[in-house]
PDB file of N, CA and C in Angstrom:
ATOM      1  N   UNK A   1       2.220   2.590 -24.013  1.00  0.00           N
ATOM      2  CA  UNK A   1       2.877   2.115 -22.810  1.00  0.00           C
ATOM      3  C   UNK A   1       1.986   1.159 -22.023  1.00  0.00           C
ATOM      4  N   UNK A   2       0.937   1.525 -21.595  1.00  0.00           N
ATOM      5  CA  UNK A   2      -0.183   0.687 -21.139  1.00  0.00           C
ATOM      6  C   UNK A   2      -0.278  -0.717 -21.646  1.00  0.00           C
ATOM      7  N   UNK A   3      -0.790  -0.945 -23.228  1.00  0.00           N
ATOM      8  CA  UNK A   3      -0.202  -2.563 -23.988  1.00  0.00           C
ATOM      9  C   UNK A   3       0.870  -3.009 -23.607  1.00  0.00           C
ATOM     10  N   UNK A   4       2.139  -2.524 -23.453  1.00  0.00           N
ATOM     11  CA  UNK A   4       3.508  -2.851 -23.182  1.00  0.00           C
ATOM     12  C   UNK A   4       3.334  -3.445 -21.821  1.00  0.00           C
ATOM     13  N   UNK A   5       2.783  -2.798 -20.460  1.00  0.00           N
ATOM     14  CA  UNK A   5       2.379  -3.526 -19.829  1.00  0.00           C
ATOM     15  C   UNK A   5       1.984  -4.734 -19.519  1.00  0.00           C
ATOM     16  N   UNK A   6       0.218  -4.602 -20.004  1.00  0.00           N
ATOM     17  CA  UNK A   6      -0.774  -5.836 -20.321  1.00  0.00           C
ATOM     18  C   UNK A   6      -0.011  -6.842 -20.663  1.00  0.00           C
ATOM     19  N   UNK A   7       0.846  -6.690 -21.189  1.00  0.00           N
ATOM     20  CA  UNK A   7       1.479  -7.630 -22.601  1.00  0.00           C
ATOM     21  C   UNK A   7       2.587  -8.477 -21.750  1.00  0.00           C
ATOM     22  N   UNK A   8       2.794  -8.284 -20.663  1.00  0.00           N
ATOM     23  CA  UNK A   8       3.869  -8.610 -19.664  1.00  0.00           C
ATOM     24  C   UNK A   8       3.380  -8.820 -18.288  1.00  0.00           C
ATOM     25  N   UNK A   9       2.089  -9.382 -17.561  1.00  0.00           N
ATOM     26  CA  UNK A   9       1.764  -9.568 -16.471  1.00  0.00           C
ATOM     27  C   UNK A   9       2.652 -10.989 -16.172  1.00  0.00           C
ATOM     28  N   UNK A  10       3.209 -11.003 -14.866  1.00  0.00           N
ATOM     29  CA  UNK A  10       3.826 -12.025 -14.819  1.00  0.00           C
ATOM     30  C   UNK A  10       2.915 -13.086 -13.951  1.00  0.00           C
ATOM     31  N   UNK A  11       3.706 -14.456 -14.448  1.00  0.00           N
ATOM     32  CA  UNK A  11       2.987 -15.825 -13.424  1.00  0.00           C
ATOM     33  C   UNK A  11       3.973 -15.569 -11.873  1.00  0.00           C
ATOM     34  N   UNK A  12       3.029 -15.993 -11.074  1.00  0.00           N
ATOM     35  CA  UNK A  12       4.300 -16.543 -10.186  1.00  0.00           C
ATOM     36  C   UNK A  12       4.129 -17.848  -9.200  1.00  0.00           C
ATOM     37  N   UNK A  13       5.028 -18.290  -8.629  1.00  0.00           N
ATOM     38  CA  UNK A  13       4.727 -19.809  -8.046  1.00  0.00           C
ATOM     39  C   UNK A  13       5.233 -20.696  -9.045  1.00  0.00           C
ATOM     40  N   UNK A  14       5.518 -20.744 -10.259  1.00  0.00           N
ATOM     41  CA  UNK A  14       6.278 -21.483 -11.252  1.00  0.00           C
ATOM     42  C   UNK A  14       6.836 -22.597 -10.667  1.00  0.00           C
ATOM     43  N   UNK A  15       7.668 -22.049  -9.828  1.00  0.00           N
ATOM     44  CA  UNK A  15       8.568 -22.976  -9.336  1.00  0.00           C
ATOM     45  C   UNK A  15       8.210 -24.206  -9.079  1.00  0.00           C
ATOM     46  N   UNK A  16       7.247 -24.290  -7.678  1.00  0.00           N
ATOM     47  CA  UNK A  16       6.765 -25.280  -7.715  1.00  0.00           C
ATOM     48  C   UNK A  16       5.415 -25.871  -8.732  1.00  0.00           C
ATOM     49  N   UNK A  17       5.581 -25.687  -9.788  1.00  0.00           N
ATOM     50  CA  UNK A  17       4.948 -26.105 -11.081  1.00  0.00           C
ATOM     51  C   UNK A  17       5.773 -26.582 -12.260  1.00  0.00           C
ATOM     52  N   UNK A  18       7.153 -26.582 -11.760  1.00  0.00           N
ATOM     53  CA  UNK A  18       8.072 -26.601 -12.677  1.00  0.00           C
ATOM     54  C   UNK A  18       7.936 -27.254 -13.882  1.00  0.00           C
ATOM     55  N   UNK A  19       8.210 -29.008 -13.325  1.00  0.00           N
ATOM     56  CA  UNK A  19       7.846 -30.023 -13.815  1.00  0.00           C
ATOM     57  C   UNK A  19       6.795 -29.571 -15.103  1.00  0.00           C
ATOM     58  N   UNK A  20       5.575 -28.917 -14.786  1.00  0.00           N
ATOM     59  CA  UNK A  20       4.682 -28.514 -15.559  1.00  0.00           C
ATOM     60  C   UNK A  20       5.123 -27.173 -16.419  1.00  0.00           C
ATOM     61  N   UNK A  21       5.388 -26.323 -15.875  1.00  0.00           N
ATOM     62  CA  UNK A  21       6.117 -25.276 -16.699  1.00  0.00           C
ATOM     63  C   UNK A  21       7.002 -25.656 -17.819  1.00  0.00           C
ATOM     64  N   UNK A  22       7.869 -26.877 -17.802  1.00  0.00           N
ATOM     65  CA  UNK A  22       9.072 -26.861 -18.548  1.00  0.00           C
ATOM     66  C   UNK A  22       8.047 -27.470 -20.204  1.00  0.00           C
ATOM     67  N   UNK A  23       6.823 -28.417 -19.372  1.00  0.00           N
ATOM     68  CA  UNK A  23       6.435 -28.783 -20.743  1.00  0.00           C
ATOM     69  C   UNK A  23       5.582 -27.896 -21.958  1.00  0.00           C
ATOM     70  N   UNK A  24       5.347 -26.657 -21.124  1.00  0.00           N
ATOM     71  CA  UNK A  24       4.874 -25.840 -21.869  1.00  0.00           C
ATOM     72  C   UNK A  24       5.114 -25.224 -23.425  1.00  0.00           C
ATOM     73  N   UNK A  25       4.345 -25.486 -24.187  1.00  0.00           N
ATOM     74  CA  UNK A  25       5.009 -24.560 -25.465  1.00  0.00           C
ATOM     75  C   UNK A  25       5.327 -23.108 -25.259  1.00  0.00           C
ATOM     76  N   UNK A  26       6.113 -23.033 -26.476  1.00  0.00           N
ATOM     77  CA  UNK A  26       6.100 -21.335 -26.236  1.00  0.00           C
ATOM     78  C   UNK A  26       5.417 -19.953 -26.027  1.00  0.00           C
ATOM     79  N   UNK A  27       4.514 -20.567 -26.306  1.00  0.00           N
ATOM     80  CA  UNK A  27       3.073 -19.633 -26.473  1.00  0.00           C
ATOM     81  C   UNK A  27       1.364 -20.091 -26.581  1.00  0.00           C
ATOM     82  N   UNK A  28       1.313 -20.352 -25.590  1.00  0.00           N
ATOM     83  CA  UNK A  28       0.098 -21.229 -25.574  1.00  0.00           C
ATOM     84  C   UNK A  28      -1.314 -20.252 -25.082  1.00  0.00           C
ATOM     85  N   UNK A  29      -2.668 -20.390 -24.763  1.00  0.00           N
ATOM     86  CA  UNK A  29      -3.573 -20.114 -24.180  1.00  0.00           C
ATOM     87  C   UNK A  29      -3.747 -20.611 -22.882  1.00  0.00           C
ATOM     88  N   UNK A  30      -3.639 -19.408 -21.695  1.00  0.00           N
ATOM     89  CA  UNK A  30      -3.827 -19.822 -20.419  1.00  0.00           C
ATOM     90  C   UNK A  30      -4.994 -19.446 -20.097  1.00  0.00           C
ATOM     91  N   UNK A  31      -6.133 -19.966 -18.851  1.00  0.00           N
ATOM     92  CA  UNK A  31      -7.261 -19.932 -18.218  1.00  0.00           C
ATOM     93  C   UNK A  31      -6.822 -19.234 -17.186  1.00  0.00           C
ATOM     94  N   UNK A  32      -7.706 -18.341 -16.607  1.00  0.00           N
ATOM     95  CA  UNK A  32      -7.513 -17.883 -15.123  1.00  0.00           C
ATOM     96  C   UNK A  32      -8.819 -18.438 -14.282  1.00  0.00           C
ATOM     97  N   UNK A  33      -8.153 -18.749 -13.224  1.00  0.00           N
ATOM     98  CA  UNK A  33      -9.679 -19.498 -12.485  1.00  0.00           C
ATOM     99  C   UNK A  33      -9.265 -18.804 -10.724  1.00  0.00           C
ATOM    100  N   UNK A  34     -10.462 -18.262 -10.357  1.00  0.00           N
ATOM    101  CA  UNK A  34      -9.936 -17.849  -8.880  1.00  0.00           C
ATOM    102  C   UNK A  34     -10.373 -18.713  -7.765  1.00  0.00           C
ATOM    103  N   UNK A  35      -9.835 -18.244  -7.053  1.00  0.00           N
ATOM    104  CA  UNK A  35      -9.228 -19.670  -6.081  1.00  0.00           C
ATOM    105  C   UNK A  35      -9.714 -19.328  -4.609  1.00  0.00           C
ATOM    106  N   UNK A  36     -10.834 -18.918  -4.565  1.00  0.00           N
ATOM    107  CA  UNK A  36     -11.625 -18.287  -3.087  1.00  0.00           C
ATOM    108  C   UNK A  36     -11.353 -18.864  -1.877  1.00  0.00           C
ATOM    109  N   UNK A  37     -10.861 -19.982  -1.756  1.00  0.00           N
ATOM    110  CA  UNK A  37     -10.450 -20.448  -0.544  1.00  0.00           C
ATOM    111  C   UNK A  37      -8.702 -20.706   0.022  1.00  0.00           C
ATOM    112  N   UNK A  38      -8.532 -20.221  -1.171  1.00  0.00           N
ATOM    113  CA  UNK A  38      -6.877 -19.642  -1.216  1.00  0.00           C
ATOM    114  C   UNK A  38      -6.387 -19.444   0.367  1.00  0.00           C
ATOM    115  N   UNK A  39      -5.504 -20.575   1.188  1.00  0.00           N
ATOM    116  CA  UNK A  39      -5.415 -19.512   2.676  1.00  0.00           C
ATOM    117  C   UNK A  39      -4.646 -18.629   2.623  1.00  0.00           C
ATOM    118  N   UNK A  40      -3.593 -18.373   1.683  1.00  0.00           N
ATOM    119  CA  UNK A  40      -2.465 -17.745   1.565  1.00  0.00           C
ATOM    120  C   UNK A  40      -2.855 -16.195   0.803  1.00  0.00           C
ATOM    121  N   UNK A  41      -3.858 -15.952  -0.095  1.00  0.00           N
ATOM    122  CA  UNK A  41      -3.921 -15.676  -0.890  1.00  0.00           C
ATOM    123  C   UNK A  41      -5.384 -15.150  -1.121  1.00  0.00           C
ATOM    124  N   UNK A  42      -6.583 -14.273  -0.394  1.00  0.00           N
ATOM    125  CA  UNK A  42      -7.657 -14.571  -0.733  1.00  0.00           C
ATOM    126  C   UNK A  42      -8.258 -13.718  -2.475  1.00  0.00           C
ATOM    127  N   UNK A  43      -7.305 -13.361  -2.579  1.00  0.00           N
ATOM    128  CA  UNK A  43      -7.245 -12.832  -4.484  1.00  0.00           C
ATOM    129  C   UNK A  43      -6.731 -13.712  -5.152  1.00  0.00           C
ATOM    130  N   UNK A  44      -6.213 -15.011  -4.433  1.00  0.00           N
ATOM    131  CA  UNK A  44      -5.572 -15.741  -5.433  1.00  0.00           C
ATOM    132  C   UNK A  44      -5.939 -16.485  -7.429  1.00  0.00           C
ATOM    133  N   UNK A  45      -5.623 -16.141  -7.777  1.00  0.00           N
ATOM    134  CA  UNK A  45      -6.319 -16.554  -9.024  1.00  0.00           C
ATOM    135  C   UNK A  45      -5.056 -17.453  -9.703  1.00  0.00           C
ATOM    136  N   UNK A  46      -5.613 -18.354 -10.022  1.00  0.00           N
ATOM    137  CA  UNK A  46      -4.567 -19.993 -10.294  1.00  0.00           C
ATOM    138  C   UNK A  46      -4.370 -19.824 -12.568  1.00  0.00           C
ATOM    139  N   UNK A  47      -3.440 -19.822 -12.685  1.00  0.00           N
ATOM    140  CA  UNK A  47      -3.306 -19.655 -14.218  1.00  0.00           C
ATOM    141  C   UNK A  47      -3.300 -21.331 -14.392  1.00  0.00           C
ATOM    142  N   UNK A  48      -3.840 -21.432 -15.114  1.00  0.00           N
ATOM    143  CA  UNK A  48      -3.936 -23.167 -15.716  1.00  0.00           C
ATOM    144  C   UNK A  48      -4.219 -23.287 -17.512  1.00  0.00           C
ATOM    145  N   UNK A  49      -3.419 -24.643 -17.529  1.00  0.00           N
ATOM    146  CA  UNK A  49      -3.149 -24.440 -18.920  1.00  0.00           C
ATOM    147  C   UNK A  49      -3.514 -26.199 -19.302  1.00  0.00           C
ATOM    148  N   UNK A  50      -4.560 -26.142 -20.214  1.00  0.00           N
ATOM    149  CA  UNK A  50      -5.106 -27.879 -20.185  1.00  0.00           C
ATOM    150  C   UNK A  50      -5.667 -28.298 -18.940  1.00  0.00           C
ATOM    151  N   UNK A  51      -6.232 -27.297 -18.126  1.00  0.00           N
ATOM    152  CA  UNK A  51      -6.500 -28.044 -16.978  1.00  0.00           C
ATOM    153  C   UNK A  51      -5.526 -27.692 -15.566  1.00  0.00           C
ATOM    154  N   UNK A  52      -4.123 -28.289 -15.904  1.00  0.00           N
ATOM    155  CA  UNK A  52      -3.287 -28.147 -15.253  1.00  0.00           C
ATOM    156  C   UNK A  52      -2.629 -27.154 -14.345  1.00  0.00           C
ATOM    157  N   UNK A  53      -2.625 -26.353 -12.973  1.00  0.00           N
ATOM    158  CA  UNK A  53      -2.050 -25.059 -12.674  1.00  0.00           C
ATOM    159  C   UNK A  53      -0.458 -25.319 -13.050  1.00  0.00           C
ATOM    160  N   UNK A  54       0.075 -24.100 -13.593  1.00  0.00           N
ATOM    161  CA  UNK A  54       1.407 -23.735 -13.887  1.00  0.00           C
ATOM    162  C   UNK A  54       1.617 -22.533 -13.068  1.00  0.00           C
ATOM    163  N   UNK A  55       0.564 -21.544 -11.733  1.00  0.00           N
ATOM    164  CA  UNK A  55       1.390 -20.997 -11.222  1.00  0.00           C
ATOM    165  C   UNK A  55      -0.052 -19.940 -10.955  1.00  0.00           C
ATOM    166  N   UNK A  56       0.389 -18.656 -10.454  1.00  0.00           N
ATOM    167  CA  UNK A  56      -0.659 -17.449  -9.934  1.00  0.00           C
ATOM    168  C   UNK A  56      -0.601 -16.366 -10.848  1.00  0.00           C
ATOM    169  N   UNK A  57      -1.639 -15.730 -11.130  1.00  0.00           N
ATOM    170  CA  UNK A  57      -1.236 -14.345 -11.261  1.00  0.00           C
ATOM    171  C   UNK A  57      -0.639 -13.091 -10.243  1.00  0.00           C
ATOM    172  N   UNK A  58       0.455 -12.521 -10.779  1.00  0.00           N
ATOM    173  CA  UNK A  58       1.445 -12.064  -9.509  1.00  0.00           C
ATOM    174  C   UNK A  58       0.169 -11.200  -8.570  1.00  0.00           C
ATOM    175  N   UNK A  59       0.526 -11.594  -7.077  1.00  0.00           N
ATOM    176  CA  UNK A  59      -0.713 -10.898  -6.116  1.00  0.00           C
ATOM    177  C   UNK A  59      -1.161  -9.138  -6.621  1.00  0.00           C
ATOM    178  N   UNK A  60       0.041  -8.402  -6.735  1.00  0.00           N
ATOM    179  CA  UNK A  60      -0.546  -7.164  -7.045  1.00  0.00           C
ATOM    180  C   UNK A  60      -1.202  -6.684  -8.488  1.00  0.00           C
ATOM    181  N   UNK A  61      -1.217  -7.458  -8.748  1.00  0.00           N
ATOM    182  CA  UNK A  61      -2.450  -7.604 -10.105  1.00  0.00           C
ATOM    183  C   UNK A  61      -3.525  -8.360 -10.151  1.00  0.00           C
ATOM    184  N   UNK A  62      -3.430  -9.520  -9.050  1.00  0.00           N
ATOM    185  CA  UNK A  62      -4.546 -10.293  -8.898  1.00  0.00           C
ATOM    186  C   UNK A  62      -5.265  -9.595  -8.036  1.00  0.00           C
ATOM    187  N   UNK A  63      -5.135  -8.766  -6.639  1.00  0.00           N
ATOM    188  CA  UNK A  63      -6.148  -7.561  -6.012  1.00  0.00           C
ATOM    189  C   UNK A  63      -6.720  -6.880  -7.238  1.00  0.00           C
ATOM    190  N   UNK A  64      -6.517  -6.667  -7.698  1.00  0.00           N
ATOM    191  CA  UNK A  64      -7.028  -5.729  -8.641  1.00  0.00           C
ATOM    192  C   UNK A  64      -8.031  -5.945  -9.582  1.00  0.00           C
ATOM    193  N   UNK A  65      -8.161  -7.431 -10.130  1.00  0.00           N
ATOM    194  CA  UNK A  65      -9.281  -8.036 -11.066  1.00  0.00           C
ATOM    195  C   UNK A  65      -9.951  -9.190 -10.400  1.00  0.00           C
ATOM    196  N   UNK A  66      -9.515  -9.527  -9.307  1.00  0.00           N
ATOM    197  CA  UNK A  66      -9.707 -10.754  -8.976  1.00  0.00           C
ATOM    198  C   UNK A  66     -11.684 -10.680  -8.780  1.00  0.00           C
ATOM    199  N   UNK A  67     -12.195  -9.727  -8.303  1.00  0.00           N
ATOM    200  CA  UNK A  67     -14.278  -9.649  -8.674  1.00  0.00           C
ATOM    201  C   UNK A  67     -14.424  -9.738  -9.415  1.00  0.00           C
ATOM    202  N   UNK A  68     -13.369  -9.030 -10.488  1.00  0.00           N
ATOM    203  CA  UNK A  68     -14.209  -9.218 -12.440  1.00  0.00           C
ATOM    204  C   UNK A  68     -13.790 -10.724 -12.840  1.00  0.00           C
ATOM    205  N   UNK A  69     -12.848 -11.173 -12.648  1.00  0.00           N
ATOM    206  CA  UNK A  69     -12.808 -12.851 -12.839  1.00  0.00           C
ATOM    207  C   UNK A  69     -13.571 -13.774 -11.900  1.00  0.00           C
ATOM    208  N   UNK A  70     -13.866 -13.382 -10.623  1.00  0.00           N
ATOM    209  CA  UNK A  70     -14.551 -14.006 -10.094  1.00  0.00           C
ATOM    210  C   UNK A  70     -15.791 -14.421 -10.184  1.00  0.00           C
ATOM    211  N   UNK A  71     -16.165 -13.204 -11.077  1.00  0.00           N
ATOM    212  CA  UNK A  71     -17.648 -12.624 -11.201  1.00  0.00           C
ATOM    213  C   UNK A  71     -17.657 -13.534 -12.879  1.00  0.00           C
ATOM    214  N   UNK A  72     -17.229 -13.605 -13.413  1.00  0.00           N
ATOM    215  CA  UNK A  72     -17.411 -14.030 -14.934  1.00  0.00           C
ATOM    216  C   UNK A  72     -18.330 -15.499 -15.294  1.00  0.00           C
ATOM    217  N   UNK A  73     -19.058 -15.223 -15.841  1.00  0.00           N
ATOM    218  CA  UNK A  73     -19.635 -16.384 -15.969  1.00  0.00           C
ATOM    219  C   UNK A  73     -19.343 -17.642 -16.433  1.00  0.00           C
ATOM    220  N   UNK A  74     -18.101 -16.766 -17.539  1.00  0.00           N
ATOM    221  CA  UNK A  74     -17.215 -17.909 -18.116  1.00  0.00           C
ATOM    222  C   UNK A  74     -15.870 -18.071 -17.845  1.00  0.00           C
ATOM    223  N   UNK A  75     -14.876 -18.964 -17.991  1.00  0.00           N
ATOM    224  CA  UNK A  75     -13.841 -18.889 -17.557  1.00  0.00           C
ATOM    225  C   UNK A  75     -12.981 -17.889 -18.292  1.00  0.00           C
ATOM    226  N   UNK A  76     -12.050 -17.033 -17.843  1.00  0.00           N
ATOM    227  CA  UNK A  76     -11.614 -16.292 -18.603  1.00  0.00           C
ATOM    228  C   UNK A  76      -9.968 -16.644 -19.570  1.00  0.00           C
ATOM    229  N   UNK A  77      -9.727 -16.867 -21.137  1.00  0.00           N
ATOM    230  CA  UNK A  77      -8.917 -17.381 -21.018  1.00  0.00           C
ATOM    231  C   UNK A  77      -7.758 -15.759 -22.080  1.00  0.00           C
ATOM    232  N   UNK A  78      -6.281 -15.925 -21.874  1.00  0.00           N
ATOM    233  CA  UNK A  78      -5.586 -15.231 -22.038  1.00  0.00           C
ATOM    234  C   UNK A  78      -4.579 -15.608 -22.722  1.00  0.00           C
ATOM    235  N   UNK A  79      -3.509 -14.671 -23.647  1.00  0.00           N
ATOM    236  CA  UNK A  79      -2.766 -15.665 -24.591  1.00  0.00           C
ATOM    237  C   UNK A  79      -1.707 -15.313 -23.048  1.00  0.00           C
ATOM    238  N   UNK A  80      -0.491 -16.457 -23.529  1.00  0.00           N
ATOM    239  CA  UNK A  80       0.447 -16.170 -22.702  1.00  0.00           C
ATOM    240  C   UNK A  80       1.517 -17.125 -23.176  1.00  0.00           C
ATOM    241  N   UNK A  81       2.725 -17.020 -22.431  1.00  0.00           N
ATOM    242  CA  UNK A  81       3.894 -17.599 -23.474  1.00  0.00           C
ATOM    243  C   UNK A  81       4.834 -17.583 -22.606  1.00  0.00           C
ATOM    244  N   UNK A  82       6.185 -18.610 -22.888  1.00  0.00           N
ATOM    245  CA  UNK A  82       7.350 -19.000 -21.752  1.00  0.00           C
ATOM    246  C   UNK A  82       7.736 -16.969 -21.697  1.00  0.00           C
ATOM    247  N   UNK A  83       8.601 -17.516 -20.572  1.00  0.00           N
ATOM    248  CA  UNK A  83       9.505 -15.671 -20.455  1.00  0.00           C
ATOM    249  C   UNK A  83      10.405 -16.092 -21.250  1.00  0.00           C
ATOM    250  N   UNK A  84      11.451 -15.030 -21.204  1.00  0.00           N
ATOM    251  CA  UNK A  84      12.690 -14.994 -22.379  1.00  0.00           C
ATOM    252  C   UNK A  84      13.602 -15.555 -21.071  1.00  0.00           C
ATOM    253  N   UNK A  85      14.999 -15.813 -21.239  1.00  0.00           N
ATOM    254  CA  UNK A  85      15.777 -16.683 -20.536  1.00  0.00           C
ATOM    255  C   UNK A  85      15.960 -15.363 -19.128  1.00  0.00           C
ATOM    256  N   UNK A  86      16.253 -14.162 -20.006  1.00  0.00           N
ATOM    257  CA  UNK A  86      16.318 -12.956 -19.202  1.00  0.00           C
ATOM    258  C   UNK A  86      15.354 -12.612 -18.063  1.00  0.00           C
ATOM    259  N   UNK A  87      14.365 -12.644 -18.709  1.00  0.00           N
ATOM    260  CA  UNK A  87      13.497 -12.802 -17.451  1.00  0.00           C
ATOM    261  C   UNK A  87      13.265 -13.752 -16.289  1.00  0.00           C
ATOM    262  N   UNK A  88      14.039 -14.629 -16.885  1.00  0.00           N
ATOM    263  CA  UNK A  88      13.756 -15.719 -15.441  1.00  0.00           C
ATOM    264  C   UNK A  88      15.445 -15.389 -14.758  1.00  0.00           C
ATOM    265  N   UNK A  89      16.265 -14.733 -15.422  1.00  0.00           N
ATOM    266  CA  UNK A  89      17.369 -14.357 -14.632  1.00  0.00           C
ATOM    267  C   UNK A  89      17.339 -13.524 -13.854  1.00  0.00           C
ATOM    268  N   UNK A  90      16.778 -12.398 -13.650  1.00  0.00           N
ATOM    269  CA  UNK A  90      16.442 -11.528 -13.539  1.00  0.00           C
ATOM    270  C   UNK A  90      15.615 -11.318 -12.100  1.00  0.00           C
ATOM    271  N   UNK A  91      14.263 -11.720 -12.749  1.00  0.00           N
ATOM    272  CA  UNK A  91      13.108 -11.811 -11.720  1.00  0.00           C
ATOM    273  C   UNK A  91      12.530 -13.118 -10.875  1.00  0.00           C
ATOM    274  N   UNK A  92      12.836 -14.277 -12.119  1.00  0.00           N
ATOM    275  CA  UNK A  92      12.520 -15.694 -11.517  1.00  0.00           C
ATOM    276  C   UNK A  92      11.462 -15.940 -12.294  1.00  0.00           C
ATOM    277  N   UNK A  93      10.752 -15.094 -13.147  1.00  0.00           N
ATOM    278  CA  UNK A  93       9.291 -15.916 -13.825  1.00  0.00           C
ATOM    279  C   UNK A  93       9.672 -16.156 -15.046  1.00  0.00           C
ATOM    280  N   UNK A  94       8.650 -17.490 -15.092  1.00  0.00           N
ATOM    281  CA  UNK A  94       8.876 -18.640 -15.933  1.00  0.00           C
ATOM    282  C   UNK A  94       7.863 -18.048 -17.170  1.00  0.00           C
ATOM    283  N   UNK A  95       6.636 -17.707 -16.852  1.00  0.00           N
ATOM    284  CA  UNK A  95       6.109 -16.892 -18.135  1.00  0.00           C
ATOM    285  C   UNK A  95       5.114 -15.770 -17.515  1.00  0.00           C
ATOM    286  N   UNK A  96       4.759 -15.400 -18.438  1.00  0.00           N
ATOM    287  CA  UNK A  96       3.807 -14.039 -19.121  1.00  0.00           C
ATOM    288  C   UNK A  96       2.702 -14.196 -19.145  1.00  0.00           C
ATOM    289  N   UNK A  97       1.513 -12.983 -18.786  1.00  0.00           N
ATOM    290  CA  UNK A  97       0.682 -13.565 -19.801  1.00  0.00           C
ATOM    291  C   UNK A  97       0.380 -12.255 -20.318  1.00  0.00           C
ATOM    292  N   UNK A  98      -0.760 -12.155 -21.191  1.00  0.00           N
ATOM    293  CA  UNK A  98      -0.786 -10.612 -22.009  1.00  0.00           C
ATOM    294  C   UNK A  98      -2.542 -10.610 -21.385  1.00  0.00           C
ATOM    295  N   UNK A  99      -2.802  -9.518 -20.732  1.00  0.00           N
ATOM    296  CA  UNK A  99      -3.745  -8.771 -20.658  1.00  0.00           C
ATOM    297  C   UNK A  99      -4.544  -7.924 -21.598  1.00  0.00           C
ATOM    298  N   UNK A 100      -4.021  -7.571 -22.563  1.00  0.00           N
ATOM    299  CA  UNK A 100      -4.030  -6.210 -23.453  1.00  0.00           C
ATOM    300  C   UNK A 100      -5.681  -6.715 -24.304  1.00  0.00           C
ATOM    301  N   UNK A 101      -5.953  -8.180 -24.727  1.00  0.00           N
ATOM    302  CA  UNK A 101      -7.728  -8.228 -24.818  1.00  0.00           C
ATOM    303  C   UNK A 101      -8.174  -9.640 -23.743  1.00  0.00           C
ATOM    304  N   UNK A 102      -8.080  -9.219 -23.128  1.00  0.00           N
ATOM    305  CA  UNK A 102      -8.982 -10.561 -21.878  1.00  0.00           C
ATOM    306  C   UNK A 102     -10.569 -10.155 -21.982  1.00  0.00           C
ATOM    307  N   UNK A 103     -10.820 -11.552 -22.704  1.00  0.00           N
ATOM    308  CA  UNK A 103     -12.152 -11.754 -22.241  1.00  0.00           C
ATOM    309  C   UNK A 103     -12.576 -13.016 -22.167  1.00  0.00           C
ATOM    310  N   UNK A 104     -14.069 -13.126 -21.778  1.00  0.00           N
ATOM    311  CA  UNK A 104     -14.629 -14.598 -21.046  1.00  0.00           C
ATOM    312  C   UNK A 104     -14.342 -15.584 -22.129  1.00  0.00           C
ATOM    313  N   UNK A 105     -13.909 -16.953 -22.030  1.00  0.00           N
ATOM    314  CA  UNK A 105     -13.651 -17.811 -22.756  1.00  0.00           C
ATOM    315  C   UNK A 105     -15.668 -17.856 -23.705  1.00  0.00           C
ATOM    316  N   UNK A 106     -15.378 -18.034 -25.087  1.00  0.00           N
ATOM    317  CA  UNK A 106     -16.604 -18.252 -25.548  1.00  0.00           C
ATOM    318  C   UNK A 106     -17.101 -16.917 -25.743  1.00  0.00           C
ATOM    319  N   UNK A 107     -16.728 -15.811 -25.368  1.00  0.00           N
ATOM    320  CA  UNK A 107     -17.486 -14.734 -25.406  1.00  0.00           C
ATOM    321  C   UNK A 107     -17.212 -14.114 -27.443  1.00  0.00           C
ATOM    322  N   UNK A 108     -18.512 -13.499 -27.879  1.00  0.00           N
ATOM    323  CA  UNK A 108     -17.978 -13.516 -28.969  1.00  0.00           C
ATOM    324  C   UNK A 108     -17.771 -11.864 -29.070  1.00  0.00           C
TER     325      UNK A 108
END
């Protein structure tokens, strides 16, 4: 149950990333980078993909890791992939990402 989770953390803010969201493949590798001066947001952690932000990790999961990503020496990157049509009916998010092995980009 726990993987089933991980495996389903949602983005959010999409919206206004749209434009960028729509060009996304289906399943790509996202970066998490935190965003300390966030005014809205001081856990904010920005999901970016090529560089580019496509959106947040949802706030009540970003309290929660946002020191261990902050703290990382390397950037941390995560698989992640569009939502199913259902899910954006539903809830509104545009994608996923999977938690279930996060670790520092480069780390072996």
């Amino acid at each position: 149950m726990v993987n089933a989770v991980l495996s389903r953390i949602p983005v959010v803010g999409g919206v206004a990333y749209i434009e960028r969201v729509r060009r996304l493949p289906s399943s790509f590798t996202a970066t998490l980078a935190p965003e300390p001066d966030n005014r809205y947001f001081r856990h904010a952690i920005a999901v970016l993909y090529e560089g580019e932000k496509v959106g947040y990790v949802a706030p009540e999961i970003a309290a929660g890791i946002y020191e261990s990503v902050n703290a990382s020496a390397a950037p941390i990157a995560c698989p992640a992939r569009r939502a199913a049509p259902i899910d954006h009916e539903t809830s509104g998010v545009e994608i996923l990402l999977d938690f279930s092995g996060v670790a520092p980009v480069g780390a072996e």
